[in-house]
C-alpha atoms as a PDB file:
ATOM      1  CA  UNK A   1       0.000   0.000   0.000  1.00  0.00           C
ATOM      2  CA  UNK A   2       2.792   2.772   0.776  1.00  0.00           C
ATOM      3  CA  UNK A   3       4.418   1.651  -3.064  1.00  0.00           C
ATOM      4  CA  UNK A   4       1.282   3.491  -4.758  1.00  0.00           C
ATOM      5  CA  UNK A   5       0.950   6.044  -2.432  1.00  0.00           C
ATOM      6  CA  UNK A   6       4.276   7.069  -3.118  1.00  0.00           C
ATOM      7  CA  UNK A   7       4.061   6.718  -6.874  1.00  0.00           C
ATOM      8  CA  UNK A   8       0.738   8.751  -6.797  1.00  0.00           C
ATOM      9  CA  UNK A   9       2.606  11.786  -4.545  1.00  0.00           C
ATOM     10  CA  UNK A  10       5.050  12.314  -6.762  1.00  0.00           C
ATOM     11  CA  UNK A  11       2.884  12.101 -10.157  1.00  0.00           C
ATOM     12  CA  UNK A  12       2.112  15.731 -10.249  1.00  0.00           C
ATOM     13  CA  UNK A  13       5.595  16.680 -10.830  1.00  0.00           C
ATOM     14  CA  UNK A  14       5.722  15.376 -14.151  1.00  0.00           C
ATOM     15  CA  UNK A  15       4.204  19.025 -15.060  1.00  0.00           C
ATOM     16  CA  UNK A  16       6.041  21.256 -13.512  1.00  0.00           C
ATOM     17  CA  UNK A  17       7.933  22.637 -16.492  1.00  0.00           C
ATOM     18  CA  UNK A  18       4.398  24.055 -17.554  1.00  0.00           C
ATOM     19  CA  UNK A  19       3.198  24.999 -13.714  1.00  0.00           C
ATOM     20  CA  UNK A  20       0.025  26.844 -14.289  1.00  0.00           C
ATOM     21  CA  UNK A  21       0.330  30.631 -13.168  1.00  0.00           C
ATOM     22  CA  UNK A  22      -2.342  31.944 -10.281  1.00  0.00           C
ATOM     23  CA  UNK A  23      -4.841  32.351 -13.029  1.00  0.00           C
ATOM     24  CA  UNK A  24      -4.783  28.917 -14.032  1.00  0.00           C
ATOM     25  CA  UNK A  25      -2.626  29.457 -17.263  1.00  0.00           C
ATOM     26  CA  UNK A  26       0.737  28.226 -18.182  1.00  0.00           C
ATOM     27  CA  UNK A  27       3.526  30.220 -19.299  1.00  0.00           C
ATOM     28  CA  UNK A  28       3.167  28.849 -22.596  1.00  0.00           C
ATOM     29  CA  UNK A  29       0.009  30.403 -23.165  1.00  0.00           C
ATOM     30  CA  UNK A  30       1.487  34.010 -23.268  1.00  0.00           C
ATOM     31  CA  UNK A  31       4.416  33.057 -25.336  1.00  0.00           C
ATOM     32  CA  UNK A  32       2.063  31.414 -27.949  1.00  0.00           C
ATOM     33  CA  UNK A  33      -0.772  34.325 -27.429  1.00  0.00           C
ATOM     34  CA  UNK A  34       2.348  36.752 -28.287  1.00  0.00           C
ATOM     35  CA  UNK A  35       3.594  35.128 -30.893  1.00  0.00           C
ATOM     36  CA  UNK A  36       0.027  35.427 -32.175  1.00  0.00           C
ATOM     37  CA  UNK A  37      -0.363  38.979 -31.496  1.00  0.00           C
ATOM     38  CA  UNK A  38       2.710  39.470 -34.009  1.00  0.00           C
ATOM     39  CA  UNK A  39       1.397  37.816 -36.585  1.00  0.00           C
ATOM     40  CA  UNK A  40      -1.411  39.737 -36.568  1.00  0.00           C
ATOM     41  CA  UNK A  41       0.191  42.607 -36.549  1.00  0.00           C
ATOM     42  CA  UNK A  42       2.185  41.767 -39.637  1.00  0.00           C
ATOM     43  CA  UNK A  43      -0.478  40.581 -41.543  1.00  0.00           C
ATOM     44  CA  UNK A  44      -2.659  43.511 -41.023  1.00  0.00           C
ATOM     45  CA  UNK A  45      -0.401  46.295 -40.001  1.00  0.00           C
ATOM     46  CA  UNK A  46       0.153  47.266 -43.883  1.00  0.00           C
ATOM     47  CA  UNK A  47      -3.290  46.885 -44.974  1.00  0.00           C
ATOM     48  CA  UNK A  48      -4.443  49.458 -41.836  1.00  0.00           C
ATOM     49  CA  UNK A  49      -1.868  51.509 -42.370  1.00  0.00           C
ATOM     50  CA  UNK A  50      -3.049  51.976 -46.226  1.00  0.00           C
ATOM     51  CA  UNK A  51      -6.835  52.408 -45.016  1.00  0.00           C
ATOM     52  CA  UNK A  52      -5.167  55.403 -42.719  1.00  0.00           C
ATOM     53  CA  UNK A  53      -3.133  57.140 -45.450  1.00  0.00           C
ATOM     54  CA  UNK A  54      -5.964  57.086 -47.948  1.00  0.00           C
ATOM     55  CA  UNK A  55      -7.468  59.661 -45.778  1.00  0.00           C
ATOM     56  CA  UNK A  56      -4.884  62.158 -46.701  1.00  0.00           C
ATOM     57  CA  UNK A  57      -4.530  65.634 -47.336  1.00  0.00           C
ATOM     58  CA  UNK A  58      -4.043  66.876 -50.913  1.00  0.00           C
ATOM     59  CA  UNK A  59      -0.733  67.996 -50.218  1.00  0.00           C
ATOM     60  CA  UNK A  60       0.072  64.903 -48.485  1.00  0.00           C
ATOM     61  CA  UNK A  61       2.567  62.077 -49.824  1.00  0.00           C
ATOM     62  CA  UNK A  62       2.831  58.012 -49.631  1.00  0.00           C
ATOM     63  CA  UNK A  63       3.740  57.693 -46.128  1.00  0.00           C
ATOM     64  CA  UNK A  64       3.785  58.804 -42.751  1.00  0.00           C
ATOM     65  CA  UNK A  65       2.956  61.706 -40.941  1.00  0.00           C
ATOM     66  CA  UNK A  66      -0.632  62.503 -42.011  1.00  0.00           C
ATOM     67  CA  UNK A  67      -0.536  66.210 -43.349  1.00  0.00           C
ATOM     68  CA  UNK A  68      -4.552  66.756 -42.405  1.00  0.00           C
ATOM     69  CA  UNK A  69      -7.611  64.671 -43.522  1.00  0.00           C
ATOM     70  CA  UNK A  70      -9.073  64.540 -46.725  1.00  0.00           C
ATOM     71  CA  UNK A  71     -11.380  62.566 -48.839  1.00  0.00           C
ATOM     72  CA  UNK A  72     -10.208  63.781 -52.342  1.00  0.00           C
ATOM     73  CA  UNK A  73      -8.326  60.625 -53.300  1.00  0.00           C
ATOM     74  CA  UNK A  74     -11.514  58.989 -53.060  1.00  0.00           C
ATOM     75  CA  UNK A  75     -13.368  61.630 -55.456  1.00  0.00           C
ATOM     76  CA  UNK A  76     -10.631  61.378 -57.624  1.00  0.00           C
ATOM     77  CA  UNK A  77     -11.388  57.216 -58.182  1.00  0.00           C
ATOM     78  CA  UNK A  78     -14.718  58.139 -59.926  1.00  0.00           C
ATOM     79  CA  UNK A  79     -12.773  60.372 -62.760  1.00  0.00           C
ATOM     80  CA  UNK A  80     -10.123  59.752 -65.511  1.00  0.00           C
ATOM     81  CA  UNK A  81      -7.567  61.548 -64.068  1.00  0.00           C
ATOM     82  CA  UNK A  82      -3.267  61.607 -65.058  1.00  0.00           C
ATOM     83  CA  UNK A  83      -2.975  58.447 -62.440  1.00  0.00           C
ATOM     84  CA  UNK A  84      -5.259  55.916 -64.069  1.00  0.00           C
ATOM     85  CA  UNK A  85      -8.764  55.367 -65.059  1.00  0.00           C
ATOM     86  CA  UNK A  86     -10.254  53.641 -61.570  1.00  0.00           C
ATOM     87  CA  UNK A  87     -13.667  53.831 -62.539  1.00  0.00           C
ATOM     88  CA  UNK A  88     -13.205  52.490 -65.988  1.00  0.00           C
ATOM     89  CA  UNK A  89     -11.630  49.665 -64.425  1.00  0.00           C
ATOM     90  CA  UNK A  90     -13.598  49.046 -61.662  1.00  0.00           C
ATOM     91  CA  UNK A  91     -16.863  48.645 -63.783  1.00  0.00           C
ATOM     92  CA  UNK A  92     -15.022  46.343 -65.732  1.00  0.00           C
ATOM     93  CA  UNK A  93     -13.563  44.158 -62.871  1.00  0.00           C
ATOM     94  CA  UNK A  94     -17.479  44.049 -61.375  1.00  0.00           C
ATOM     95  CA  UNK A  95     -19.045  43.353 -64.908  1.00  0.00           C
ATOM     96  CA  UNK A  96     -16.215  40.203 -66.075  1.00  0.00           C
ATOM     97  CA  UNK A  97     -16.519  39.070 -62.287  1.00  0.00           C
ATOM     98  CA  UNK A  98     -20.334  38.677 -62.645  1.00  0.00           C
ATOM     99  CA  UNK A  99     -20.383  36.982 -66.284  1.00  0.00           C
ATOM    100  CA  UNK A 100     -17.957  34.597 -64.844  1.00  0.00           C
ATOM    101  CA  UNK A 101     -19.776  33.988 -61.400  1.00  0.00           C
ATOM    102  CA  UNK A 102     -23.221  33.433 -63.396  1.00  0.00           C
ATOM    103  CA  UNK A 103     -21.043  31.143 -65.931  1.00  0.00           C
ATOM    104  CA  UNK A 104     -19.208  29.434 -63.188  1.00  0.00           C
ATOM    105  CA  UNK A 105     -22.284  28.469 -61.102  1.00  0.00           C
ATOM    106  CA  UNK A 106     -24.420  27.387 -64.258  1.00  0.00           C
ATOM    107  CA  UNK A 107     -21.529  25.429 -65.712  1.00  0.00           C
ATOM    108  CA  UNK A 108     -20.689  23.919 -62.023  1.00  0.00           C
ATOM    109  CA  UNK A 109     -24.344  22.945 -61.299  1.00  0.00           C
ATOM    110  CA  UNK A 110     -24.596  21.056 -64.374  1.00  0.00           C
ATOM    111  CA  UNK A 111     -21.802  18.691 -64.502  1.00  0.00           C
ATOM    112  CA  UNK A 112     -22.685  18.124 -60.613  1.00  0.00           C
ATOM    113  CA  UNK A 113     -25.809  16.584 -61.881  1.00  0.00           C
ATOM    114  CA  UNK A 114     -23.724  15.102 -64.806  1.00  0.00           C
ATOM    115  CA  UNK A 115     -21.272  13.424 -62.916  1.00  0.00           C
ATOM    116  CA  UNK A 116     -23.702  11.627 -60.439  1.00  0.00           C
ATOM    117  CA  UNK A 117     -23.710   9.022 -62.612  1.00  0.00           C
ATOM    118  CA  UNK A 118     -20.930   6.920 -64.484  1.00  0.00           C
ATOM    119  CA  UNK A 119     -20.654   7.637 -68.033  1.00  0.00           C
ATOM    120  CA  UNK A 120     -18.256   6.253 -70.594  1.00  0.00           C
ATOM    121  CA  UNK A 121     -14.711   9.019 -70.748  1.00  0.00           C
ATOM    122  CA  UNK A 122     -15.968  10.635 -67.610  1.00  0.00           C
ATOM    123  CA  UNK A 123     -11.949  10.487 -65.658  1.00  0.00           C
ATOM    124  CA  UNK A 124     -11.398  12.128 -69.057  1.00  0.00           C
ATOM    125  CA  UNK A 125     -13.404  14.715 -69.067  1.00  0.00           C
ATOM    126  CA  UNK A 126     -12.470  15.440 -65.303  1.00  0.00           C
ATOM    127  CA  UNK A 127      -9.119  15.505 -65.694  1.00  0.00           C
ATOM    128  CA  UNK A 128      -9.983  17.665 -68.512  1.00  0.00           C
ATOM    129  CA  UNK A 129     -11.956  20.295 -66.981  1.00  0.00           C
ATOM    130  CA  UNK A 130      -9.328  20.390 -63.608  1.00  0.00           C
ATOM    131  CA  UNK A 131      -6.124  20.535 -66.164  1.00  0.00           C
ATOM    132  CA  UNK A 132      -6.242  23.829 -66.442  1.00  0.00           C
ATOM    133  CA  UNK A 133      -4.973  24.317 -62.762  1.00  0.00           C
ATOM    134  CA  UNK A 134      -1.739  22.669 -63.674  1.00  0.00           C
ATOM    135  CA  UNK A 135      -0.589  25.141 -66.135  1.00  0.00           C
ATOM    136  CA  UNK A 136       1.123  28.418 -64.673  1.00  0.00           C
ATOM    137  CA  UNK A 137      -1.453  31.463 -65.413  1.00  0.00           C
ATOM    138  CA  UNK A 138       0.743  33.719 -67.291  1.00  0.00           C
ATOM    139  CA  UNK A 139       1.390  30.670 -69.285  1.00  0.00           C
ATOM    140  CA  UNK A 140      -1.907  29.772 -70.098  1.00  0.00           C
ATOM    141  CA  UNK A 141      -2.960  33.887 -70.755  1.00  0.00           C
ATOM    142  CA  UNK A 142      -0.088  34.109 -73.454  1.00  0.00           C
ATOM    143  CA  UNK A 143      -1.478  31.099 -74.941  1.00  0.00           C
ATOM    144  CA  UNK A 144      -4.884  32.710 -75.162  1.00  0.00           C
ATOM    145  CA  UNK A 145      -3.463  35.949 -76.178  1.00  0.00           C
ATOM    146  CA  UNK A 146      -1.528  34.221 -79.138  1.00  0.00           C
ATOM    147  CA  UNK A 147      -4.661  32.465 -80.418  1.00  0.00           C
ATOM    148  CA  UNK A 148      -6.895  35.331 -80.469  1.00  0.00           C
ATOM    149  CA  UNK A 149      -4.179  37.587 -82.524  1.00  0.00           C
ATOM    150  CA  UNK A 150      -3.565  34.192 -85.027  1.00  0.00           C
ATOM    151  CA  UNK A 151      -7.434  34.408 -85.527  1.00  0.00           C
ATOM    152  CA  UNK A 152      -7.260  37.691 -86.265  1.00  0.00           C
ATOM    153  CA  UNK A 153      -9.519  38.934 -83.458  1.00  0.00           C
ATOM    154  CA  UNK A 154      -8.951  41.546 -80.986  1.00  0.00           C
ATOM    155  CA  UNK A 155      -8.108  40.661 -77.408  1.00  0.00           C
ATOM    156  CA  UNK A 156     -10.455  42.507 -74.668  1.00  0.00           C
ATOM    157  CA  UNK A 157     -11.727  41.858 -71.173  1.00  0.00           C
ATOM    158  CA  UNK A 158     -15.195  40.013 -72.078  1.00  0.00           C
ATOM    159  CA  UNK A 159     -14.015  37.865 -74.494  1.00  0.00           C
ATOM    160  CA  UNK A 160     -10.576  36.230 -74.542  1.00  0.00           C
ATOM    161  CA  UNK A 161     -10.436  37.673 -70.557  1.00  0.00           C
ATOM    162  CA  UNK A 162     -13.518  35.901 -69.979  1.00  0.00           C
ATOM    163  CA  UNK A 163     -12.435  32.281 -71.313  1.00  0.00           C
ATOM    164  CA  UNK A 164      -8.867  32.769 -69.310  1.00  0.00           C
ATOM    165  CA  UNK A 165     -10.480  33.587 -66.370  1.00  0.00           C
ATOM    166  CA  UNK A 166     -13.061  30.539 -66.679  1.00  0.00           C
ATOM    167  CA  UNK A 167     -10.281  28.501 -67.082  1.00  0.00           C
ATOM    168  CA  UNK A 168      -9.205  29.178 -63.378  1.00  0.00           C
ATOM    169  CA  UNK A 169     -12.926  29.433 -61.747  1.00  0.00           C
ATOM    170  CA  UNK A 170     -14.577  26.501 -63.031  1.00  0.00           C
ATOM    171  CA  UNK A 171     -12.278  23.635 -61.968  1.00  0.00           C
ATOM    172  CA  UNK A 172     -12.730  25.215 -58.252  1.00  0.00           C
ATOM    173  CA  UNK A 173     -16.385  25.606 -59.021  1.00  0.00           C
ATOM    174  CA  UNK A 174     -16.767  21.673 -60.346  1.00  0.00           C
ATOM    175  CA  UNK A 175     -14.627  20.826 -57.204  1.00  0.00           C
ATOM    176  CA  UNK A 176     -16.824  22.611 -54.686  1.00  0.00           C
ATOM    177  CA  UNK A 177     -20.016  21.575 -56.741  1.00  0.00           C
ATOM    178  CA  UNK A 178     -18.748  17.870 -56.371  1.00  0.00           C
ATOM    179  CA  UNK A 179     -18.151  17.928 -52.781  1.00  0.00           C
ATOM    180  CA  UNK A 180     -21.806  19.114 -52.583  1.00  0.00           C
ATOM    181  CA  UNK A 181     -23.143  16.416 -54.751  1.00  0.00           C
ATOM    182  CA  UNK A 182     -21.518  14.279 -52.642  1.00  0.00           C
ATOM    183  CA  UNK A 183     -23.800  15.008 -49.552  1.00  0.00           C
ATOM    184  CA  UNK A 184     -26.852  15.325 -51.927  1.00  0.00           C
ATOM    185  CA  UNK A 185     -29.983  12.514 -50.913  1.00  0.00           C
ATOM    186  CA  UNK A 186     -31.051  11.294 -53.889  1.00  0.00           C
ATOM    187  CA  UNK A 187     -34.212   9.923 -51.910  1.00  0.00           C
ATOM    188  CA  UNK A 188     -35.840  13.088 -51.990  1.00  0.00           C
ATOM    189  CA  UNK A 189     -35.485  13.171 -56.064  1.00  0.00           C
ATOM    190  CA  UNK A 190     -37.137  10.123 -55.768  1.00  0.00           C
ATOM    191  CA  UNK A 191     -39.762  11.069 -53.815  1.00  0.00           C
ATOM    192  CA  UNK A 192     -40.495  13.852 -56.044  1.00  0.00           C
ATOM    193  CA  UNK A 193     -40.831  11.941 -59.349  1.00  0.00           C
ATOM    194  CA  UNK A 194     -43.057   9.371 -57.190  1.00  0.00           C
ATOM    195  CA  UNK A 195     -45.318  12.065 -56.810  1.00  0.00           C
ATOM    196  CA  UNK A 196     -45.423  12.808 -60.550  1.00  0.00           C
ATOM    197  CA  UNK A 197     -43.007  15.967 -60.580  1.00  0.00           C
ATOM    198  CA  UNK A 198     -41.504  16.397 -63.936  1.00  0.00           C
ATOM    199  CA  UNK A 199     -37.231  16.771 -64.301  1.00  0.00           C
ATOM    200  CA  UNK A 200     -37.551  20.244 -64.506  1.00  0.00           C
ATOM    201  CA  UNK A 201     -39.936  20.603 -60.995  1.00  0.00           C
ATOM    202  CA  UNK A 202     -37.434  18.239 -59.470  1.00  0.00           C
ATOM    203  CA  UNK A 203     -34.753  20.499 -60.148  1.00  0.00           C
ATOM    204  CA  UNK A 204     -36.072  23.882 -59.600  1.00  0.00           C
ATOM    205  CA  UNK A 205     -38.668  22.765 -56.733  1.00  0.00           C
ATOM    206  CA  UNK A 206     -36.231  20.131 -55.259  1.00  0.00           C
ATOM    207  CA  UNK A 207     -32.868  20.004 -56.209  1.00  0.00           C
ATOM    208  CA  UNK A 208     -31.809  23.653 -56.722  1.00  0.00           C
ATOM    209  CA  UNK A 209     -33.171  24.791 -53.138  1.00  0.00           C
ATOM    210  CA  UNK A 210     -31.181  21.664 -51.450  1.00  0.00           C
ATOM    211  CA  UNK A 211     -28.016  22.612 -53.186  1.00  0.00           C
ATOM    212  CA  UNK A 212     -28.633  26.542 -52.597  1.00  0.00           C
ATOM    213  CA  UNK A 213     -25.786  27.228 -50.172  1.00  0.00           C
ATOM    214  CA  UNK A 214     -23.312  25.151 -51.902  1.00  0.00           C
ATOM    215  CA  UNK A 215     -24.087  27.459 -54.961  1.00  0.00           C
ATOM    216  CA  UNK A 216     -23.359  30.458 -53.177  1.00  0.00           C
ATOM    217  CA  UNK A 217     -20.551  29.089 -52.154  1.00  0.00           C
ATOM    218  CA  UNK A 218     -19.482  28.853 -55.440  1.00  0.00           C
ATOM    219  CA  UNK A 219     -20.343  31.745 -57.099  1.00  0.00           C
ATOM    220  CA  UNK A 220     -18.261  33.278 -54.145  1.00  0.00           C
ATOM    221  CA  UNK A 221     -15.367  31.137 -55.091  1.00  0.00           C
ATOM    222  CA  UNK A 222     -15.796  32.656 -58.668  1.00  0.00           C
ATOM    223  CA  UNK A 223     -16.770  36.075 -57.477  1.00  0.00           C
ATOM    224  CA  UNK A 224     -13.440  36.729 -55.485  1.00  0.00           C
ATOM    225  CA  UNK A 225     -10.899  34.824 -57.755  1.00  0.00           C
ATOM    226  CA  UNK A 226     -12.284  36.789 -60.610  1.00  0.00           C
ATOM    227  CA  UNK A 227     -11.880  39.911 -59.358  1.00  0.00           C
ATOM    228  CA  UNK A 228      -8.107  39.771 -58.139  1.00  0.00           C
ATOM    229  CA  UNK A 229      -6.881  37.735 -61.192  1.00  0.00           C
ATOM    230  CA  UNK A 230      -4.078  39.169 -62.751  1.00  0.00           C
ATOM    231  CA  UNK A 231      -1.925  36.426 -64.643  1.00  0.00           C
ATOM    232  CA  UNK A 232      -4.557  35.089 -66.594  1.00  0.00           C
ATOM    233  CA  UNK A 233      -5.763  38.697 -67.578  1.00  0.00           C
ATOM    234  CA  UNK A 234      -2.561  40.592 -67.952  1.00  0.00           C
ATOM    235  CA  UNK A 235      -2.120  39.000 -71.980  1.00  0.00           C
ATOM    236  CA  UNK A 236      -6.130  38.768 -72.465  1.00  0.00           C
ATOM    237  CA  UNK A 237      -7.511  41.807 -71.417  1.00  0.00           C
ATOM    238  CA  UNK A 238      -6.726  44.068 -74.530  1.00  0.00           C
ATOM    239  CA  UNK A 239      -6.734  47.742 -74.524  1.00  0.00           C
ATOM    240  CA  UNK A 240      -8.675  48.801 -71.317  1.00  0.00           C
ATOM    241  CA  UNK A 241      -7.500  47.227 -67.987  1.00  0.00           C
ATOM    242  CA  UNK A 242      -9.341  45.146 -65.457  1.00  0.00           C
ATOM    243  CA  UNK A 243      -8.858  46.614 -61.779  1.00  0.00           C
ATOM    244  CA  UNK A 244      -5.666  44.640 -60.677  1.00  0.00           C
ATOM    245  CA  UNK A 245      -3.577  45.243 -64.065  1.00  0.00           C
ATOM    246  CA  UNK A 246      -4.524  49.261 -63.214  1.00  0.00           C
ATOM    247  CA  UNK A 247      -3.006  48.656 -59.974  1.00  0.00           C
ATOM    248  CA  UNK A 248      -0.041  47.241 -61.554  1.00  0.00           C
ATOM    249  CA  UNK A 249       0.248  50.043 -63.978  1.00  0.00           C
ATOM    250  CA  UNK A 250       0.086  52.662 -61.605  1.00  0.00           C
ATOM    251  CA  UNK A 251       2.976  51.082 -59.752  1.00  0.00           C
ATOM    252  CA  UNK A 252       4.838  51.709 -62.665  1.00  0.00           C
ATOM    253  CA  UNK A 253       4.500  54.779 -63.660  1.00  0.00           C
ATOM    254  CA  UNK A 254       2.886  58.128 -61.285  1.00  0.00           C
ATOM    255  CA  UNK A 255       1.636  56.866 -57.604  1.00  0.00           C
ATOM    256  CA  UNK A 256      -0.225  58.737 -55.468  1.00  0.00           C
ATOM    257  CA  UNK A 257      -2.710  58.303 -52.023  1.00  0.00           C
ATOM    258  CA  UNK A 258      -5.043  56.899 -54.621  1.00  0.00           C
ATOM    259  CA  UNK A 259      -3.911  53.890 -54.873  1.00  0.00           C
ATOM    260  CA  UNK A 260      -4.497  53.867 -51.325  1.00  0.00           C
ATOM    261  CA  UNK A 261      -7.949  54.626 -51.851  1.00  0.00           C
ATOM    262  CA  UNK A 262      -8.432  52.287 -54.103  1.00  0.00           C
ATOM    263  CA  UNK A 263      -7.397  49.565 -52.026  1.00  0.00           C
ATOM    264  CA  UNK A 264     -10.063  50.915 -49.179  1.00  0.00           C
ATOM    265  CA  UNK A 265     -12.612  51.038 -51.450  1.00  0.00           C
ATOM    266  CA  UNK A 266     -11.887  47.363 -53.110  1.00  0.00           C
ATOM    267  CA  UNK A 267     -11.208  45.697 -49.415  1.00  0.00           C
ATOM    268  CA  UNK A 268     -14.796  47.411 -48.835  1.00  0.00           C
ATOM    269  CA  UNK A 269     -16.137  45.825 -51.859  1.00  0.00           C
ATOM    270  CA  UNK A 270     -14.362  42.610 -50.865  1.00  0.00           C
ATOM    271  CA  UNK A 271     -16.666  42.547 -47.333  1.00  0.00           C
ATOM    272  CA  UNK A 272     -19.731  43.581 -49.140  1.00  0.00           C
ATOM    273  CA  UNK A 273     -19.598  40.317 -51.337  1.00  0.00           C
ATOM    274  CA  UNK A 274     -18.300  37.749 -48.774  1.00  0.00           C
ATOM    275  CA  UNK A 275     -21.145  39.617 -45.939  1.00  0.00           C
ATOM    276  CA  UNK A 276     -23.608  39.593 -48.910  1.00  0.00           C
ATOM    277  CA  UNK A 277     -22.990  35.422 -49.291  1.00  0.00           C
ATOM    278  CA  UNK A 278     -22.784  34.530 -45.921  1.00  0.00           C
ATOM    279  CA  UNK A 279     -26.013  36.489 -44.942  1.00  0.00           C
ATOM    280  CA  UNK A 280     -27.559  34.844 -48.016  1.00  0.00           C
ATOM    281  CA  UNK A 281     -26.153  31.449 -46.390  1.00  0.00           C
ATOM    282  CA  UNK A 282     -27.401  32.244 -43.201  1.00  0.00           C
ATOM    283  CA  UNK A 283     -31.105  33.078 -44.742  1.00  0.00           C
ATOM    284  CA  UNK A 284     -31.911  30.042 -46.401  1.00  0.00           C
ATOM    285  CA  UNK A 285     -30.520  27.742 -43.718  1.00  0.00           C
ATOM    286  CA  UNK A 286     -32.996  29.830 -41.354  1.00  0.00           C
ATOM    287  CA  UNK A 287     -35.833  29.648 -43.656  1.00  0.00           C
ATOM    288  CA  UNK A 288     -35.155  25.448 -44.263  1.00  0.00           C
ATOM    289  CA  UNK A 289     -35.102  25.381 -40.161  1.00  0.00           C
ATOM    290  CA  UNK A 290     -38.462  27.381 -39.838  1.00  0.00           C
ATOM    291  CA  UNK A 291     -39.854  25.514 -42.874  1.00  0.00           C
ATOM    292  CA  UNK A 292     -38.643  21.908 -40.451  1.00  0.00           C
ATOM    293  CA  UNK A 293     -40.039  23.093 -37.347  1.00  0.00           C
ATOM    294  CA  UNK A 294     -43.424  23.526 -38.944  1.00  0.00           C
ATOM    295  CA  UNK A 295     -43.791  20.562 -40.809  1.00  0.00           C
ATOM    296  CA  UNK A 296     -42.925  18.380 -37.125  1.00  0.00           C
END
């Protein structure tokens, strides 16, 4: 009997390397909870530090101290000024980022319901449509550029953009769409064309409002990698520039607070669309919890 006892007193100071403080926390928590606190700090330190200096004054420069407040880099993002055409480039970042979200989700939904079943070449096809993620995107832009001036047609952002951008959303869109499939009861199809729904009423009345949050989820996915592409546009975009190659050229040539505000304004943007998905997320998984509750 005094064996155990003995074993059991001295048990306890296998941990005192980690002795918990007075609080009840270890000294390792504060060294890890630092360690976070500086990553944090690098990772958002120069994005805060941009919001603040797009507030400054006209006579103000690229960096620190603030001479005054000022919102006249922002007025000067809605005209064609000797910096850059923002505007002109914003409308077409929002416009090529919607074609390919609406394209992206269409194309995604259907091979989701094409792929539930086995068809002959289908690992072909896959590999196929997911290729395109292999191939480096400046690569795969020049190639695009190349054809389009071989065919004798002119480059621009909603044509020969369009396709190289597809080419990068769609694999992740098919990917995301499969993972939903995969979670997808086909009982309830079933059920439907038991009850003499037609394929059409099965998939808008059944199918589509199942599978609604993984389609946000994927025209958010085509949304956001849209909008910040800039390999895959930079040979394919033509004349006028999408939003990140006017960043680019800006950086080149005459800088100013701007392109500080321009960066506010697109993080903005940024939190609009991810807030406007989740929300929409958040609604229907609501509404298919209300719609439960009822039918018990």
């Amino acid at each position: 009997m005094n064996a155990p006892a003995k074993i059991h007193a001295k048990a306890p100071a296998k941990g005192h390397a980690i002795r918990p403080r007075a609080n009840g926390r270890p000294w390792t928590f504060y060294v890890l909870a630092g360690l976070f606190a500086l990553y944090l700090i690098a990772l958002y330190g120069p994005m805060f530090s941009i919001y603040i200096l797009s507030f400054q004054d006209l006579k103000g420069g690229l960096v620190f101290p603030m001479r005054g407040f000022s919102l006249h880099w922002f007025e000067e993002l809605f005209y064609q000024t000797r910096t850059g055409d923002f505007s002109g480039s914003f409308r077409r970042s929002i416009g090529l980022a919607v074609l390919v979200t609406i394209i992206t989700v269409v194309f995604s939904f259907m091979a989701g319901l094409a792929f539930r079943k086995r068809f002959w070449g289908d690992t072909f096809v896959f590999y196929l449509m997911i290729g395109s993620l292999v191939a480096p995107g400046l690569v795969l832009g020049i190639g695009i550029g190349l054809a389009f001036t071989m065919m004798g047609l002119q480059a621009s952002w909603y044509t020969s953009a369009l396709g190289a951008q597809l080419s990068w959303t769609l694999p992740f869109g098919i990917l995301v769409m499969f993972a939903v499939m995969s979670r997808f009861n086909n009982d309830w199809e079933e059920a439907a064309r038991d009850l003499g729904a037609s394929a059409a009423q099965r998939i808008w009345m059944v199918v589509l409002p199942i599978l609604a949050p993984g389609l946000v989820a994927v025209a958010l996915f085509g949304f956001t990698l849209s909008y910040d592409e800039f390999a895959r546009t930079l040979q394919t975009a033509g004349p006028l520039n999408t939003l990140p190659l006017e960043i680019w050229s800006m950086t080149l040539n005459v800088t100013s607070p701007s392109l500080y505000a321009l960066g506010t304004v697109s993080t903005v943007v940024s939190f609009l669309i991810i807030g406007i998905s989740l929300g929409s997320i958040a609604l229907i998984q609501r509404q298919r919890a209300a719609a439960a509750r009822s039918g018990e």
